[in-house]
Protein backbone atom coordinates (compact mmCIF):
# COMPACT_ATOMS: atom_id res chain seq x y z
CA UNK A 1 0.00 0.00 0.00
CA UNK A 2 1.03 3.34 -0.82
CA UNK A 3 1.49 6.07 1.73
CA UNK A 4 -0.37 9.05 0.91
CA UNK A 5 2.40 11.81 1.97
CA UNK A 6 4.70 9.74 -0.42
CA UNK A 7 2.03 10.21 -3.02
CA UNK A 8 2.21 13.87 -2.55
CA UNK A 9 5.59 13.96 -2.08
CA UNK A 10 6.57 12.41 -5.48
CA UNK A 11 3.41 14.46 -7.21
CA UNK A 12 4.38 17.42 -6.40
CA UNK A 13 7.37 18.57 -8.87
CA UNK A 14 4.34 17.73 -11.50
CA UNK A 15 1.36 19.80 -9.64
CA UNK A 16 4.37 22.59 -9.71
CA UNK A 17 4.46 22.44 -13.72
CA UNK A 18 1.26 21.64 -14.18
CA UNK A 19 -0.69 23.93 -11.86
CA UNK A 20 0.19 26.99 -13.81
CA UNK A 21 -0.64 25.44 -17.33
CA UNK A 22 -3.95 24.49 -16.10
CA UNK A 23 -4.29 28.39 -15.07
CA UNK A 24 -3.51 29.25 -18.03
CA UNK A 25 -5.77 27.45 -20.12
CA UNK A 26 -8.79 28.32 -17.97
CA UNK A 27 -7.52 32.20 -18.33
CA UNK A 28 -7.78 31.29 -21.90
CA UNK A 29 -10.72 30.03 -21.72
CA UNK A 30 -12.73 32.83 -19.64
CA UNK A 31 -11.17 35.38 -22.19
CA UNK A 32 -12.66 34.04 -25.12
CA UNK A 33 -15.93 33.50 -23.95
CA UNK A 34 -15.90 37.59 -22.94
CA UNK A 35 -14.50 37.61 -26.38
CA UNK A 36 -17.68 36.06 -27.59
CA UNK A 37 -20.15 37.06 -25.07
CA UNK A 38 -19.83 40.97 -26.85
CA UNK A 39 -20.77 39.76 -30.22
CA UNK A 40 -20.72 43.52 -31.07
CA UNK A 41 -17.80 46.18 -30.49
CA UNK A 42 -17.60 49.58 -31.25
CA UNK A 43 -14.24 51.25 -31.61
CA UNK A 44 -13.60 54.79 -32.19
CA UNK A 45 -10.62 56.69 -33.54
CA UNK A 46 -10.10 60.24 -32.16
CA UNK A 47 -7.35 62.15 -32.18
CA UNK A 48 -5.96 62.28 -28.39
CA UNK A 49 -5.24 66.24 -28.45
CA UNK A 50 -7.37 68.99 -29.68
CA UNK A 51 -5.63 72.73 -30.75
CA UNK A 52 -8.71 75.48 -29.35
CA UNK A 53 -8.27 78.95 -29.22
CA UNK A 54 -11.30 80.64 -27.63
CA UNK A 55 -12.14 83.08 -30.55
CA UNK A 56 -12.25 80.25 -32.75
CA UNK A 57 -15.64 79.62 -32.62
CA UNK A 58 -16.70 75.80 -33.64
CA UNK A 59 -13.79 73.96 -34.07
CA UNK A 60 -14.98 70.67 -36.73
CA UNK A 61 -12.83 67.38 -35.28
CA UNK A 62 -12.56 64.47 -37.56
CA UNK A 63 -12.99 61.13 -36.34
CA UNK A 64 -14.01 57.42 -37.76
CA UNK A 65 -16.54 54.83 -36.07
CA UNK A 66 -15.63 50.87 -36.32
CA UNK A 67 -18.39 48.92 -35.46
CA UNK A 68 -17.38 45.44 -35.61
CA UNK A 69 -19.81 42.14 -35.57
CA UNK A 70 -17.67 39.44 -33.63
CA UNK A 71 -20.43 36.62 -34.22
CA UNK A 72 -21.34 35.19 -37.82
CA UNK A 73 -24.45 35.95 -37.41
CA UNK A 74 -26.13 39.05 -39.62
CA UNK A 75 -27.20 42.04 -37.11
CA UNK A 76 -29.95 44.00 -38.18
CA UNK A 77 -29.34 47.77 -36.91
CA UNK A 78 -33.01 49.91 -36.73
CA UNK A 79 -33.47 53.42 -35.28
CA UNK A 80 -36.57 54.86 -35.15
CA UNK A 81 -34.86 58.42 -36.43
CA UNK A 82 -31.54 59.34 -38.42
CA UNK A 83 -30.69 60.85 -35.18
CA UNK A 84 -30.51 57.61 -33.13
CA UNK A 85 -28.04 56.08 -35.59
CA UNK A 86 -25.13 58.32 -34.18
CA UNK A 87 -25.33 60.62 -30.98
CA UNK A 88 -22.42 62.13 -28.80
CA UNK A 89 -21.81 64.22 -25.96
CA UNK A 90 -18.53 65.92 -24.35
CA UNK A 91 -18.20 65.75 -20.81
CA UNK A 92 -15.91 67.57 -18.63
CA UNK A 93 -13.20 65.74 -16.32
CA UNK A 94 -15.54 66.06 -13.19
CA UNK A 95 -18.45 64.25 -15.71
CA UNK A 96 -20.24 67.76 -16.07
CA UNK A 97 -21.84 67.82 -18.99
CA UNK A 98 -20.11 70.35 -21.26
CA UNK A 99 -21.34 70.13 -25.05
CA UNK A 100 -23.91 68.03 -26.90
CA UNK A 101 -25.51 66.99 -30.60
CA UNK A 102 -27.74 69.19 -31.83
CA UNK A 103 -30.80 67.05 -32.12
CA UNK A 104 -32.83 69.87 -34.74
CA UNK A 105 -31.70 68.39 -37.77
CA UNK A 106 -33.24 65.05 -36.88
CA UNK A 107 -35.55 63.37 -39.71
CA UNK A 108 -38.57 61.67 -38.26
CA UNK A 109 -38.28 58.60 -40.41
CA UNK A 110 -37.18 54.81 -39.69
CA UNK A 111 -33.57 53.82 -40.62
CA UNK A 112 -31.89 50.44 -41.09
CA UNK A 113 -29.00 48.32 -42.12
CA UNK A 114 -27.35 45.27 -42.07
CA UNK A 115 -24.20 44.44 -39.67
CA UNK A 116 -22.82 41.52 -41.85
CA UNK A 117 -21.80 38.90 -39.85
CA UNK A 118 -17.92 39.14 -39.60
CA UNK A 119 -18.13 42.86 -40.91
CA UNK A 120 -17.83 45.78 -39.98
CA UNK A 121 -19.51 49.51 -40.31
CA UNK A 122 -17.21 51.91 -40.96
CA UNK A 123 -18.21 55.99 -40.32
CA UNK A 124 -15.97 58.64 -41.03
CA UNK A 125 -17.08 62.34 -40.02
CA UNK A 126 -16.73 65.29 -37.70
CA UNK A 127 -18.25 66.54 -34.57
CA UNK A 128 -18.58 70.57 -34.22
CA UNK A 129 -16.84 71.24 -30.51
CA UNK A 130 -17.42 75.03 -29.19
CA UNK A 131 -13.35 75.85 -28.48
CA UNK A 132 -15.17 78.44 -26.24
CA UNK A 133 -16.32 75.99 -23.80
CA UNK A 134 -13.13 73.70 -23.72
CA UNK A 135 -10.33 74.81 -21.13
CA UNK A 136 -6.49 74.56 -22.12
CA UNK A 137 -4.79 71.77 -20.25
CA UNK A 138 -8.03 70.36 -19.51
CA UNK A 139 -9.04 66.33 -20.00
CA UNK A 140 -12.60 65.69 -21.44
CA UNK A 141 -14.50 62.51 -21.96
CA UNK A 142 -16.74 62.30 -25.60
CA UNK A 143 -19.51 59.39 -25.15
CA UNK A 144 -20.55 58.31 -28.58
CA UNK A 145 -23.20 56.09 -29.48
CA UNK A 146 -23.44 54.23 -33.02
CA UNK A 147 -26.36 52.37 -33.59
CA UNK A 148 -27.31 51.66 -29.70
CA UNK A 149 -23.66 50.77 -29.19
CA UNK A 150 -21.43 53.27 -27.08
CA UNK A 151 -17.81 53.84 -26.91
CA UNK A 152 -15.35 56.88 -24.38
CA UNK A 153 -12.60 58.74 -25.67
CA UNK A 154 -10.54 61.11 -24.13
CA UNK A 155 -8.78 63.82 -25.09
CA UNK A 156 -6.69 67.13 -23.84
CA UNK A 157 -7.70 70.68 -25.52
CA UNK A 158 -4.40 72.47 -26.11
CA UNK A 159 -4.20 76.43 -26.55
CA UNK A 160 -3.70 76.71 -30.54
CA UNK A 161 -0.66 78.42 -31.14
């Protein structure tokens, strides 16, 4: 009969390799069900420093929307106005809200499309931001929102020189 503190004693040079593998795998694991468990992502590219000088009025910034289907599966995207395909709003460093879409333009019609399974929507445009209400050396947060699906950037406003 074997002695069970011999048992352990010879098994455990092998639990010592093997413990951390088996970590591994169940890290692994738990990050691709996340992974898959966010069939849609929304990524937005924005540049990370914006030139304002306070006479400058509305100051257009460029950015580009990625929203990518993760699952094979086709998504179909509705809003029940143009306006609730793409919203935004700037908030200040406290989370005071500082600047926001103009919702006047908005046409009062359905919209849809088609999120291709594997695909991705691509947006390219630019966001009026009021340089008058933007301090130098100050962080803001911009919340955007592309068909229901939100996304934070940040960025520092910078005295143009």
């Amino acid at each position: 009969m074997i002695d069970r503190k011999d048992a352990l004693a010879r098994l455990k040079p092998t639990l010592i390799f093997v413990a951390p593998l088996i970590l591994l795998v169940l890290l692994a694991g738990a990050l691709r069900f996340r992974e898959q468990s966010q069939p849609v992502v929304l990524n937005v590219e924005f540049p990370s420093v914006i030139q304002v000088a306070s006479e400058a009025g509305m100051v257009p910034v460029d950015f580009t929307l990625n929203l990518e289907n993760r699952s094979r599966e086709d998504i179909d995207l509705v809003s029940q106005s143009d306006c609730g395909v793409f919203r935004w709003y700037l908030l200040d460093q406290s989370g005071s809200f500082v600047q926001g879409q103009m919702l006047d333009d908005c046409g009062d019609f359905p919209v849809a499309e088609t999120l291709r399974g594997r695909g991705t929507l691509i947006r390219s445009s630019s966001i009026p931001i009021d340089a008058s209400r933007l301090v130098p050396g100050n962080r803001y947060h911009l919340m955007m929102q592309f068909w229901g699906h939100e996304s934070r950037v940040q960025f520092r406003a910078e005295e143009a020189a």
